[in-house]
PDB file of N, CA and C in Angstrom:
ATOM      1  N   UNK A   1       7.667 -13.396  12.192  1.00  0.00           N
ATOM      2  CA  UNK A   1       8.177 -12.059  12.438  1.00  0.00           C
ATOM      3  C   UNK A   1       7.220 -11.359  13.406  1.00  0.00           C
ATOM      4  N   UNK A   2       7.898 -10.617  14.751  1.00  0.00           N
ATOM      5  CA  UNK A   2       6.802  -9.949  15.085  1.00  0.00           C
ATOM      6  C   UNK A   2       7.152  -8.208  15.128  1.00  0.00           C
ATOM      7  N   UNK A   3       5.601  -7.658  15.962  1.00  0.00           N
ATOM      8  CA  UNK A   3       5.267  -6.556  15.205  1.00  0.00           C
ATOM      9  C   UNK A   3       6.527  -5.690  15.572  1.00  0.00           C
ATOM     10  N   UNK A   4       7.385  -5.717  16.931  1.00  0.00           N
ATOM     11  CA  UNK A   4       8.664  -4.885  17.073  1.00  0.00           C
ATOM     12  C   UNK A   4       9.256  -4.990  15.947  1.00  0.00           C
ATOM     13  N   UNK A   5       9.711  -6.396  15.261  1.00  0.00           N
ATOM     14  CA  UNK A   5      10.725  -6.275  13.908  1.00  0.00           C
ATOM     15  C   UNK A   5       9.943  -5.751  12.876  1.00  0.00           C
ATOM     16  N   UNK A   6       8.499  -5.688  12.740  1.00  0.00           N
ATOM     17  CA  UNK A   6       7.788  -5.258  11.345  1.00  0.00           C
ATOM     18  C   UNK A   6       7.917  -3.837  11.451  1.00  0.00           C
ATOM     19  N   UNK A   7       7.777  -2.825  13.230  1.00  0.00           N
ATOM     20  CA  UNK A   7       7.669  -1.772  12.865  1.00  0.00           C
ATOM     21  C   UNK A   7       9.017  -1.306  12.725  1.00  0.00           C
ATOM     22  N   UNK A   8      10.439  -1.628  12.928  1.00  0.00           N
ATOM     23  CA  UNK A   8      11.824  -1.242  13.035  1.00  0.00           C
ATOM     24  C   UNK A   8      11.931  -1.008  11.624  1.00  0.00           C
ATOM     25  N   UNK A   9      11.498  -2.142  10.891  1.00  0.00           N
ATOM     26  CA  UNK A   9      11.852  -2.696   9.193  1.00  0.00           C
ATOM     27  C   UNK A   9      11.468  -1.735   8.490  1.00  0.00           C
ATOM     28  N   UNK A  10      10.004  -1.211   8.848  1.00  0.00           N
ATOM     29  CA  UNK A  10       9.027  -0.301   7.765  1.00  0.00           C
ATOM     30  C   UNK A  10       8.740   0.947   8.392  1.00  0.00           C
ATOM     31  N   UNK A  11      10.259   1.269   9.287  1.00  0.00           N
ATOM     32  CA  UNK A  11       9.286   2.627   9.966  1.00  0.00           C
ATOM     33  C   UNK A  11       8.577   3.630   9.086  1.00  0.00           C
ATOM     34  N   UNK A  12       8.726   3.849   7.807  1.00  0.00           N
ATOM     35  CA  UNK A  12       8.181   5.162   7.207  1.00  0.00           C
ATOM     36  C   UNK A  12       6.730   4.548   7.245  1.00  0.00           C
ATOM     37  N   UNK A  13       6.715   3.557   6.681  1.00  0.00           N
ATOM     38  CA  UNK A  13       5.262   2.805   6.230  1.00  0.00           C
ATOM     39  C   UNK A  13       4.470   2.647   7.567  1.00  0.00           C
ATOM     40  N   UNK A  14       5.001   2.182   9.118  1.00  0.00           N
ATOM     41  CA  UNK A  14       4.344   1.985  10.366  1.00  0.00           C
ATOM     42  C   UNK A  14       3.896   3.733  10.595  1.00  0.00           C
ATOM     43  N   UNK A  15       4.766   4.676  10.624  1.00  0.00           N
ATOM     44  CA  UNK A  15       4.163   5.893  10.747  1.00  0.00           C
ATOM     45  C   UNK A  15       3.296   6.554  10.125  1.00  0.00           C
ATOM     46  N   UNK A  16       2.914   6.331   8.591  1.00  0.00           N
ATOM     47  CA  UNK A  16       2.392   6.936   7.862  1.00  0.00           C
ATOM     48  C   UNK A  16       0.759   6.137   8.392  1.00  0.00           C
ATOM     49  N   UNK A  17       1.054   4.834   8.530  1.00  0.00           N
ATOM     50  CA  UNK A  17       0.003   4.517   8.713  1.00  0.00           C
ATOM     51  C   UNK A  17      -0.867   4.516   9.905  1.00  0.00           C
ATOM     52  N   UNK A  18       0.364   4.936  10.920  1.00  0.00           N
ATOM     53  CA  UNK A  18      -0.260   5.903  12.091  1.00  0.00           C
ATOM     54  C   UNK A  18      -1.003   6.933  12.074  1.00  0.00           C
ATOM     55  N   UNK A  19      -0.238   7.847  11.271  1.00  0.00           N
ATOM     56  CA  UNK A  19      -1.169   9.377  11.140  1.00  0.00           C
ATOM     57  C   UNK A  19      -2.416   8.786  10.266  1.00  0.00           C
ATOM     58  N   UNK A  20      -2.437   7.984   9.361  1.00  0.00           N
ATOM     59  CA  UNK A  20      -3.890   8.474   8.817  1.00  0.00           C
ATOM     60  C   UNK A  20      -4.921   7.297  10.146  1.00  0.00           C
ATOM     61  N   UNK A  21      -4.790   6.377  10.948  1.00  0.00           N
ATOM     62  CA  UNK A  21      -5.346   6.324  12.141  1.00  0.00           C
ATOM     63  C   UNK A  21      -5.585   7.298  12.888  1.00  0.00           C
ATOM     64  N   UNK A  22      -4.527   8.490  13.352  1.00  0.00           N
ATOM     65  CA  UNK A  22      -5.008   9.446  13.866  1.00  0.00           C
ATOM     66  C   UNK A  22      -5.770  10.248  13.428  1.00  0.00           C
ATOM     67  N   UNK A  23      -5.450  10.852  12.108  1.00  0.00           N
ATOM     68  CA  UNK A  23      -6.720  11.449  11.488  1.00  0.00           C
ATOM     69  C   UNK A  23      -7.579  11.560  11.199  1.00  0.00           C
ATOM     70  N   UNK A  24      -8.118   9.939  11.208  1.00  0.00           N
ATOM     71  CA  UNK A  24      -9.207   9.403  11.374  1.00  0.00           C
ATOM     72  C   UNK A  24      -9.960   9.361  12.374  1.00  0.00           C
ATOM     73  N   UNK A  25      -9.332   9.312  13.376  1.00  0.00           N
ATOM     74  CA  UNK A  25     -10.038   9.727  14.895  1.00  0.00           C
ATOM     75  C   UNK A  25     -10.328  10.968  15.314  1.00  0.00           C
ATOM     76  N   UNK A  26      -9.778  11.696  15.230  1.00  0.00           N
ATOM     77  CA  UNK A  26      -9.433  13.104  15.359  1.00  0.00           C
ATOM     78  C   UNK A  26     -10.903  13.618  14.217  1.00  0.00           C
ATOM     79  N   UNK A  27     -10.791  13.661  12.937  1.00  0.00           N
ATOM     80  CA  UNK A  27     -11.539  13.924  12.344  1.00  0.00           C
ATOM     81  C   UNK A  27     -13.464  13.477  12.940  1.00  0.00           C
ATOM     82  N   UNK A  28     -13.361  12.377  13.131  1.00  0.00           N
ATOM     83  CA  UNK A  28     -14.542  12.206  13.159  1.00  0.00           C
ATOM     84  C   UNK A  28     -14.924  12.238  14.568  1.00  0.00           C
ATOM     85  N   UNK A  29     -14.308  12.636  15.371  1.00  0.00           N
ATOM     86  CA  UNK A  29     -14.317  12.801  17.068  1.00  0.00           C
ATOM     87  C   UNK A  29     -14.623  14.420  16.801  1.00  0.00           C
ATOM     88  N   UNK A  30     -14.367  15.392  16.239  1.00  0.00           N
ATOM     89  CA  UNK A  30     -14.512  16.915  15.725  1.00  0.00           C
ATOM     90  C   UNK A  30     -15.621  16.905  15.146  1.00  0.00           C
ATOM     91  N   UNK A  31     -16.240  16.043  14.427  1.00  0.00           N
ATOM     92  CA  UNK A  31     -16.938  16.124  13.338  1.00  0.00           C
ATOM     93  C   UNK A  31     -18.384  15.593  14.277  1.00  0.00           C
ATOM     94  N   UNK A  32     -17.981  14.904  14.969  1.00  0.00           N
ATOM     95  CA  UNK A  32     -19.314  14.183  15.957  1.00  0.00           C
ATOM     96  C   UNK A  32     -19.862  13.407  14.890  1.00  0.00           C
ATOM     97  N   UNK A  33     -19.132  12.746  13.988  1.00  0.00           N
ATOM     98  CA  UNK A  33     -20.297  12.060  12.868  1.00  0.00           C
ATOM     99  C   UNK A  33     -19.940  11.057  12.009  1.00  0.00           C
ATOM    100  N   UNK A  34     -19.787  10.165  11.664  1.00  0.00           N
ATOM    101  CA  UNK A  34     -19.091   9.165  10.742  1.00  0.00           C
ATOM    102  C   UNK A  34     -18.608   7.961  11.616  1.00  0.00           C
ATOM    103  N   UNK A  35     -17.438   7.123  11.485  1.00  0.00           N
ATOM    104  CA  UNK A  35     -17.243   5.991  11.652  1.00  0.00           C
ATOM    105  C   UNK A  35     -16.000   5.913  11.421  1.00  0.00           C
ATOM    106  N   UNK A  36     -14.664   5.730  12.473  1.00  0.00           N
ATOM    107  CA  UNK A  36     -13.177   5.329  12.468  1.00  0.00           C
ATOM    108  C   UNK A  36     -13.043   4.550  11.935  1.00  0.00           C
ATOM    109  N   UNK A  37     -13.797   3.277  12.751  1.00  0.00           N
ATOM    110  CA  UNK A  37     -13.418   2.011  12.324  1.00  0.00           C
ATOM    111  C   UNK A  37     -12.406   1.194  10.885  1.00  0.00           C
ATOM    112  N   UNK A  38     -13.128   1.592  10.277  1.00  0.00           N
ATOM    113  CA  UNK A  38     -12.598   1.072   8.417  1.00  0.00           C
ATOM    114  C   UNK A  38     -11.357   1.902   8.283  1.00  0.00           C
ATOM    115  N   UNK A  39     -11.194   2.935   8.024  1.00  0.00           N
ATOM    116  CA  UNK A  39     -10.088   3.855   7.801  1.00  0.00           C
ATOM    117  C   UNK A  39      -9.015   3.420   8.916  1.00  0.00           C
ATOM    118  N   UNK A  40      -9.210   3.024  10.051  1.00  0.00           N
ATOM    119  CA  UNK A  40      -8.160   2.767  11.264  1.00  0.00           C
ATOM    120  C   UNK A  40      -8.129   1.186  10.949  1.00  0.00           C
ATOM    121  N   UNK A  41      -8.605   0.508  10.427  1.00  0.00           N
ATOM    122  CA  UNK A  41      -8.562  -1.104   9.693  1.00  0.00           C
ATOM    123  C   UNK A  41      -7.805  -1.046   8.986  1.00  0.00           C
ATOM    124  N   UNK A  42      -7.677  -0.015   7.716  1.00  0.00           N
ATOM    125  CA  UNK A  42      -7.225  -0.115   6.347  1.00  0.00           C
ATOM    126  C   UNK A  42      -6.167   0.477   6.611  1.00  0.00           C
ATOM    127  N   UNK A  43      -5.841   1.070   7.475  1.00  0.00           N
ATOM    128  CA  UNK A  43      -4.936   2.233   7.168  1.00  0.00           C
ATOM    129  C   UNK A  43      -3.262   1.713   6.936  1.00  0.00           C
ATOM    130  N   UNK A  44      -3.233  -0.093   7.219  1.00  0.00           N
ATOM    131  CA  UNK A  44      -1.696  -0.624   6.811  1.00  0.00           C
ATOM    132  C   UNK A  44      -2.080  -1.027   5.175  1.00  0.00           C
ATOM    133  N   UNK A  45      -3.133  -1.302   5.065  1.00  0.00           N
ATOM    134  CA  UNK A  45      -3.484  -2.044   3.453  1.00  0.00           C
ATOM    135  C   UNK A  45      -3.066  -0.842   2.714  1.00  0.00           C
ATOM    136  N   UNK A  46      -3.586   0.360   3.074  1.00  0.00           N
ATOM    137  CA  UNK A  46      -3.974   1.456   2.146  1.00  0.00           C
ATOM    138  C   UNK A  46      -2.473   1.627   1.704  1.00  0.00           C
ATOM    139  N   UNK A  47      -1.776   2.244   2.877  1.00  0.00           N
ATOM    140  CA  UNK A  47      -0.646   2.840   2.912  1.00  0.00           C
ATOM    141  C   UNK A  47       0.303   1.953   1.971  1.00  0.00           C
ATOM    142  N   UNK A  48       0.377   0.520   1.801  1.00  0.00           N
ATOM    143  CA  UNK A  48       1.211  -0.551   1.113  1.00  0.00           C
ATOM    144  C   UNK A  48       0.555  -0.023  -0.111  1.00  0.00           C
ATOM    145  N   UNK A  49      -0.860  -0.246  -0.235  1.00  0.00           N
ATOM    146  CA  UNK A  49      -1.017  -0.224  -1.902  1.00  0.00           C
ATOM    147  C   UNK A  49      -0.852   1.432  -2.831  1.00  0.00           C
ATOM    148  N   UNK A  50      -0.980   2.193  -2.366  1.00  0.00           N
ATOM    149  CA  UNK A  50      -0.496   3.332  -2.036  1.00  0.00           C
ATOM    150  C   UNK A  50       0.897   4.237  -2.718  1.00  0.00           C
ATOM    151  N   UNK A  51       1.777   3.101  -2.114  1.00  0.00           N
ATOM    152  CA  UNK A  51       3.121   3.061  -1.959  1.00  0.00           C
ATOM    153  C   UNK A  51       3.540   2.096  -3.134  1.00  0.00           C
ATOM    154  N   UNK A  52       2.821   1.045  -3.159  1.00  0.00           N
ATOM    155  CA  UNK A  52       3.577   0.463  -3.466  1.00  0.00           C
ATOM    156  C   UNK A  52       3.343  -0.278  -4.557  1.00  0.00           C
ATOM    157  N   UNK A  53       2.053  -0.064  -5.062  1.00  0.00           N
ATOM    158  CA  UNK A  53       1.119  -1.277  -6.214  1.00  0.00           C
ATOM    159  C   UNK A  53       0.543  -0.084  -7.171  1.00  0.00           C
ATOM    160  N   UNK A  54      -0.077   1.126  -6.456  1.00  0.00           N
ATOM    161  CA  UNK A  54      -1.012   1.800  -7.593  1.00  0.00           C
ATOM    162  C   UNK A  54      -0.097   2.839  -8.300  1.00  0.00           C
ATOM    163  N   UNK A  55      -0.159   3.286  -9.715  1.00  0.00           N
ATOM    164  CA  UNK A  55       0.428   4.133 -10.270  1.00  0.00           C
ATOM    165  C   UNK A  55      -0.122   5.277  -9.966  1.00  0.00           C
ATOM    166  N   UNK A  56       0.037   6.646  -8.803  1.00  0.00           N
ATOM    167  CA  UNK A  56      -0.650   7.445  -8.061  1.00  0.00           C
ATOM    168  C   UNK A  56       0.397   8.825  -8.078  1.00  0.00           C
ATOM    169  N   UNK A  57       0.522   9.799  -8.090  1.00  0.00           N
ATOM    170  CA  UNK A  57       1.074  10.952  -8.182  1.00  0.00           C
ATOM    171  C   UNK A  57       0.379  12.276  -8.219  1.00  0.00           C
ATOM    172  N   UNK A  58       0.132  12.223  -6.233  1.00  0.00           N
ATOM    173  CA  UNK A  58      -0.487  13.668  -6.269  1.00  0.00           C
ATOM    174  C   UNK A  58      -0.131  14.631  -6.854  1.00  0.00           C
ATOM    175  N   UNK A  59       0.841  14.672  -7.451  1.00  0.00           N
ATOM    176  CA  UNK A  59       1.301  16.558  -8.071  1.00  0.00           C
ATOM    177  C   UNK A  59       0.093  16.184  -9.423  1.00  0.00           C
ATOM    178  N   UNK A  60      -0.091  15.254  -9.857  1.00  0.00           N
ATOM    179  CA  UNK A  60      -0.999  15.272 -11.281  1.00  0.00           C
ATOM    180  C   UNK A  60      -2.081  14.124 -11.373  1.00  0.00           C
ATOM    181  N   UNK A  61      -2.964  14.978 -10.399  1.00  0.00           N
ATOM    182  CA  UNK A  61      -4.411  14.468 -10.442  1.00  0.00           C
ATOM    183  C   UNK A  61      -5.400  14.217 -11.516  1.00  0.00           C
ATOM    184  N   UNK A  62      -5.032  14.717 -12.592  1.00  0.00           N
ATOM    185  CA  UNK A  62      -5.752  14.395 -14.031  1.00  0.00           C
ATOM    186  C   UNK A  62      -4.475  13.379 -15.009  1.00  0.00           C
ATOM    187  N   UNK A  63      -3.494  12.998 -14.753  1.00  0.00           N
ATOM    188  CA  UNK A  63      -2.588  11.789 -14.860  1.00  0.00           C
ATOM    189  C   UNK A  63      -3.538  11.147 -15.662  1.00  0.00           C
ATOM    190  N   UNK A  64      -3.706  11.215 -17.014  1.00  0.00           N
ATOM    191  CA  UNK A  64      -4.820   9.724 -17.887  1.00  0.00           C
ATOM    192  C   UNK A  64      -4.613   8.628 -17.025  1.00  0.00           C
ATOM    193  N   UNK A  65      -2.640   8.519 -16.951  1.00  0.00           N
ATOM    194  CA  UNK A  65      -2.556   6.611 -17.236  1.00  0.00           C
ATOM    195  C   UNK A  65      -2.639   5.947 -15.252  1.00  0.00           C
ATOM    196  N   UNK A  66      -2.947   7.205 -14.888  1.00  0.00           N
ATOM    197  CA  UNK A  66      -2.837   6.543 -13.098  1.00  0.00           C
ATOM    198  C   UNK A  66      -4.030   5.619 -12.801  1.00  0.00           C
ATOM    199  N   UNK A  67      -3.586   4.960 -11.739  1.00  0.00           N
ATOM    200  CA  UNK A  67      -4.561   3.790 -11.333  1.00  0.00           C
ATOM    201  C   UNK A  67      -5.969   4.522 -10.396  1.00  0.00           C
ATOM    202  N   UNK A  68      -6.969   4.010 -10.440  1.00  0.00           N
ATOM    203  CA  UNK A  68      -8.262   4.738 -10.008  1.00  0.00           C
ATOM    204  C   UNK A  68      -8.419   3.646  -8.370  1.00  0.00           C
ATOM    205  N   UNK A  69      -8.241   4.450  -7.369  1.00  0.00           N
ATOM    206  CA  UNK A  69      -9.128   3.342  -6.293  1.00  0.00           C
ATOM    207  C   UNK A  69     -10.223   3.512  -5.749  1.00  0.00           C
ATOM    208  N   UNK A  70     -10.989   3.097  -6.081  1.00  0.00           N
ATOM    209  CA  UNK A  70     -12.445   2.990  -6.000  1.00  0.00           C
ATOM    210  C   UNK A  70     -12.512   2.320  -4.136  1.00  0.00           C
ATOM    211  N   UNK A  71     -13.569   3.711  -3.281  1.00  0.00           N
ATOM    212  CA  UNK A  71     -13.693   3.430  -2.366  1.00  0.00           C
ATOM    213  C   UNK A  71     -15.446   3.352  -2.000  1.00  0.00           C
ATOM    214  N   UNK A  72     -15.822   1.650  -1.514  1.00  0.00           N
ATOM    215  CA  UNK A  72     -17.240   1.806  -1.948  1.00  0.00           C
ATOM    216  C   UNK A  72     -18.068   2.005  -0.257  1.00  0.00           C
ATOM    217  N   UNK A  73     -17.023   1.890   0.386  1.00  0.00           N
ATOM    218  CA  UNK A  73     -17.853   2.019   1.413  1.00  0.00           C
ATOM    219  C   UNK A  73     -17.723   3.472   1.822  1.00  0.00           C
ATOM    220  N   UNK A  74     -18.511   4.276   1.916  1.00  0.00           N
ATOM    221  CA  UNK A  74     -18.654   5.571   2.485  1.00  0.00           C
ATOM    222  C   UNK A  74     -18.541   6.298   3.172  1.00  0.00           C
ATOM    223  N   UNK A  75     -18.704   5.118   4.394  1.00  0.00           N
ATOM    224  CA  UNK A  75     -18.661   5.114   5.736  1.00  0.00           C
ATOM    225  C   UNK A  75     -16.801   5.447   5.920  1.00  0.00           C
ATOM    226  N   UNK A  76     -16.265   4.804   5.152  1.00  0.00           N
ATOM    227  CA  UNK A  76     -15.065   4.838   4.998  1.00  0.00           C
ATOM    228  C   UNK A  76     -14.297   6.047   4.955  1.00  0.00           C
ATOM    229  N   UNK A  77     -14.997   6.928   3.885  1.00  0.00           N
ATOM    230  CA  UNK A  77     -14.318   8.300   3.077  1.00  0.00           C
ATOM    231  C   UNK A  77     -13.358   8.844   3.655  1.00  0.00           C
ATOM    232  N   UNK A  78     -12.924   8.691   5.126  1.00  0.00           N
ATOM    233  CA  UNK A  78     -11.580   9.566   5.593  1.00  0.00           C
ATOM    234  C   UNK A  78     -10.336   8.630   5.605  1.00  0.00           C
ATOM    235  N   UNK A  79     -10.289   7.455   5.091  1.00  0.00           N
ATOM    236  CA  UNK A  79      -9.682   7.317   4.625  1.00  0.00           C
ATOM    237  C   UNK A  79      -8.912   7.511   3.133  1.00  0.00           C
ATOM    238  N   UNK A  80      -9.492   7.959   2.406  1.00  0.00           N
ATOM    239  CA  UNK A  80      -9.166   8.662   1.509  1.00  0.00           C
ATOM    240  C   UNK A  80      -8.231  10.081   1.188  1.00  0.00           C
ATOM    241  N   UNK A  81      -9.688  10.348   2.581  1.00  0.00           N
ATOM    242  CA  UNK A  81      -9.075  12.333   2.620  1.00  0.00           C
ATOM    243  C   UNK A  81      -7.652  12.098   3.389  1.00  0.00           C
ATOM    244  N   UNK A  82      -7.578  10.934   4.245  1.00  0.00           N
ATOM    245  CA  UNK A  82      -6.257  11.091   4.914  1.00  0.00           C
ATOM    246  C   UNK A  82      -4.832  10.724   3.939  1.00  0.00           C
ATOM    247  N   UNK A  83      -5.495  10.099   3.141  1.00  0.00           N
ATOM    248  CA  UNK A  83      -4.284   9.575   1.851  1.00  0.00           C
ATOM    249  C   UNK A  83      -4.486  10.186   1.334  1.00  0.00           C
ATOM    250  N   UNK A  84      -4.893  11.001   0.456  1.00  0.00           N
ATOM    251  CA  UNK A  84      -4.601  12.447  -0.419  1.00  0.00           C
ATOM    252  C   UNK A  84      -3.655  13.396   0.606  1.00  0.00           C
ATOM    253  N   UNK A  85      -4.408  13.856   1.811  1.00  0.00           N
ATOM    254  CA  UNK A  85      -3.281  14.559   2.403  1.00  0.00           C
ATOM    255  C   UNK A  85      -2.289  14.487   2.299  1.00  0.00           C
ATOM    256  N   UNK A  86      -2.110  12.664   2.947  1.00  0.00           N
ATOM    257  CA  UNK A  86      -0.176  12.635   3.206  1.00  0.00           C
ATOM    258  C   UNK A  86       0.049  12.554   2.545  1.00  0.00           C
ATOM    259  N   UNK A  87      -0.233  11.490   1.010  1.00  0.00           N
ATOM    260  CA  UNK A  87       0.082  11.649  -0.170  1.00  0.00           C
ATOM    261  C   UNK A  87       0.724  13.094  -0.941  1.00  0.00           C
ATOM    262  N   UNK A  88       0.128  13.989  -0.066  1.00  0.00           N
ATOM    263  CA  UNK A  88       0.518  15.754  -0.858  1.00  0.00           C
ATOM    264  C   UNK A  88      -0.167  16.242  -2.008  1.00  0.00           C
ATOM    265  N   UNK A  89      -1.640  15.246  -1.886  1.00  0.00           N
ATOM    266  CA  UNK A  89      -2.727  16.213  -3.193  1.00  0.00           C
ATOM    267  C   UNK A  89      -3.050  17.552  -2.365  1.00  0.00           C
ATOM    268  N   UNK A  90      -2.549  18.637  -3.950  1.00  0.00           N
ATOM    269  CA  UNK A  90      -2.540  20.024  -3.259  1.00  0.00           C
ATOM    270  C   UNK A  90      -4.185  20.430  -2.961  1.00  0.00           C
ATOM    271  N   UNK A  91      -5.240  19.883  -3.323  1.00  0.00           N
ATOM    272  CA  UNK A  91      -6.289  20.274  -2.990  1.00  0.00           C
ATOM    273  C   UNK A  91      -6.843  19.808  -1.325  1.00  0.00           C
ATOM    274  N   UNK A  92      -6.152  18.638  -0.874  1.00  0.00           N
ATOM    275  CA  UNK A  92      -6.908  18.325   0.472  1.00  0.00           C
ATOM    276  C   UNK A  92      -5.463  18.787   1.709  1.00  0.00           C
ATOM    277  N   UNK A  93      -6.213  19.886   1.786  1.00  0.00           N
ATOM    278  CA  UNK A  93      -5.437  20.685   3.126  1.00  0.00           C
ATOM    279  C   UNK A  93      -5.449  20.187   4.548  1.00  0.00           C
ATOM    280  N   UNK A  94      -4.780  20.265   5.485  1.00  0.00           N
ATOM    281  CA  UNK A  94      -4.910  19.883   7.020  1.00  0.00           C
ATOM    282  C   UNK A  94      -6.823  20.215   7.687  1.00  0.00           C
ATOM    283  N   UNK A  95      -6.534  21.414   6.724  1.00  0.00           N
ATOM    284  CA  UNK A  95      -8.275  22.720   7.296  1.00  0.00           C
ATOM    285  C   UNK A  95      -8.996  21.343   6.287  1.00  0.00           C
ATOM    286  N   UNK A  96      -9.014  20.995   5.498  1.00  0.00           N
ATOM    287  CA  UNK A  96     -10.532  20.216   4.441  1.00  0.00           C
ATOM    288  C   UNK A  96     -10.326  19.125   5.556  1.00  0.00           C
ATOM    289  N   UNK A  97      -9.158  18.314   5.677  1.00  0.00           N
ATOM    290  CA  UNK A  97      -9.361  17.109   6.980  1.00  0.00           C
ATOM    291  C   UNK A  97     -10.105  17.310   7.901  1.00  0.00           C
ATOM    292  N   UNK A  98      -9.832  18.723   8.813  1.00  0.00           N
ATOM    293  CA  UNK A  98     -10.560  19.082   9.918  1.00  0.00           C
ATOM    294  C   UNK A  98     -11.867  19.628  10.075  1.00  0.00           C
ATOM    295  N   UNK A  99     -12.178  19.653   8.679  1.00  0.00           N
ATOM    296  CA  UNK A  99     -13.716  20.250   8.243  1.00  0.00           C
ATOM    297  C   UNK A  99     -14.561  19.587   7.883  1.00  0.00           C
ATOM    298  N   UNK A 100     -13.580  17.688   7.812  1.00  0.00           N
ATOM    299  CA  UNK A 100     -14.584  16.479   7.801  1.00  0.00           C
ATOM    300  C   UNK A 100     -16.028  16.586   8.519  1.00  0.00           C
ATOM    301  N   UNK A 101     -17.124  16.185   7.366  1.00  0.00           N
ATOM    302  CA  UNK A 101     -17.957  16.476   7.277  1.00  0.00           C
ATOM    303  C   UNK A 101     -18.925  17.517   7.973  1.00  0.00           C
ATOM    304  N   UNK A 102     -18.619  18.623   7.358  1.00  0.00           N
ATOM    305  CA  UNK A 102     -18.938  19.823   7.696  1.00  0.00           C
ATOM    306  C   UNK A 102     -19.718  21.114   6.307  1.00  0.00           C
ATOM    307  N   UNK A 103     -20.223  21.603   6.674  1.00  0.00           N
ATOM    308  CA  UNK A 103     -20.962  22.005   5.517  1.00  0.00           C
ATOM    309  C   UNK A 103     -20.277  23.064   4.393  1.00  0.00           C
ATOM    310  N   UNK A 104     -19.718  22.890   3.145  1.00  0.00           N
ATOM    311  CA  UNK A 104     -19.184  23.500   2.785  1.00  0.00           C
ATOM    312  C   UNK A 104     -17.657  22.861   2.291  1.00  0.00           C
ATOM    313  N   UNK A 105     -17.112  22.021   2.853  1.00  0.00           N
ATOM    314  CA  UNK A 105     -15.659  21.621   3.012  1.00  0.00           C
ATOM    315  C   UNK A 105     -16.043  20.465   1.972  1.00  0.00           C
ATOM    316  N   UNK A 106     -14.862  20.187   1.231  1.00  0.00           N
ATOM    317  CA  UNK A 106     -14.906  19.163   0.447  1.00  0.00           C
ATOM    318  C   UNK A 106     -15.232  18.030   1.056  1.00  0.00           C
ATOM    319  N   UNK A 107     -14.588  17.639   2.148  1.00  0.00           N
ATOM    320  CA  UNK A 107     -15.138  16.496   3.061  1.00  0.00           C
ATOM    321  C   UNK A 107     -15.835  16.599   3.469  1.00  0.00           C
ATOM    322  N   UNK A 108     -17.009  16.929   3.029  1.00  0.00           N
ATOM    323  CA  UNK A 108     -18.418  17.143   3.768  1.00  0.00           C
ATOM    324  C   UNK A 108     -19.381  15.987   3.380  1.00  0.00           C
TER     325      UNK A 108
END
């Protein structure tokens, strides 16, 4: 299969996993500080498991029975903030993305 038929097949999943690439760039190109790389790597893994494997529901972030994903590389972290966003956790706003690592902002 190639990538024209993968992105036709999965457009929600090829886009979503666009924006958090962009946000990832964007963020840390603003930020003058961190590392794209991993987050613009992950960003088809994330988006599948995401979607499609972890029991996850931003409206209820204290959820006991939801699945935990443990992110160990650090360097990483906007990938995270970019999946809470699109995801729709009401705490990480467009402004906390763009305030990646900045003093004060949750993504700091």
């Amino acid at each position: 299969m190639d990538i024209a038929t993968l992105r036709k097949d999965h457009a929600d999943h090829w886009m979503k996993a666009c924006a958090i690439r962009a946000l990832a760039m964007d963020a840390v190109q603003a930020a003058n500080s961190g590392h794209p790389g991993m987050p613009m790597g992950m960003a088809d893994v994330a988006t599948v498991l995401f979607e499609k494997h972890l029991k996850f529901d931003a409206s209820a972030p204290k959820w006991a029975d939801r699945d935990r994903f443990i992110l160990s590389a650090g360097h990483g972290s906007m990938l995270i903030y970019a999946l809470l966003y699109l995801t729709g956790y009401e705490d990480m706003t467009l402004d906390q993305v763009k305030n990646f690592r900045q003093w004060g902002a949750i993504t700091a």
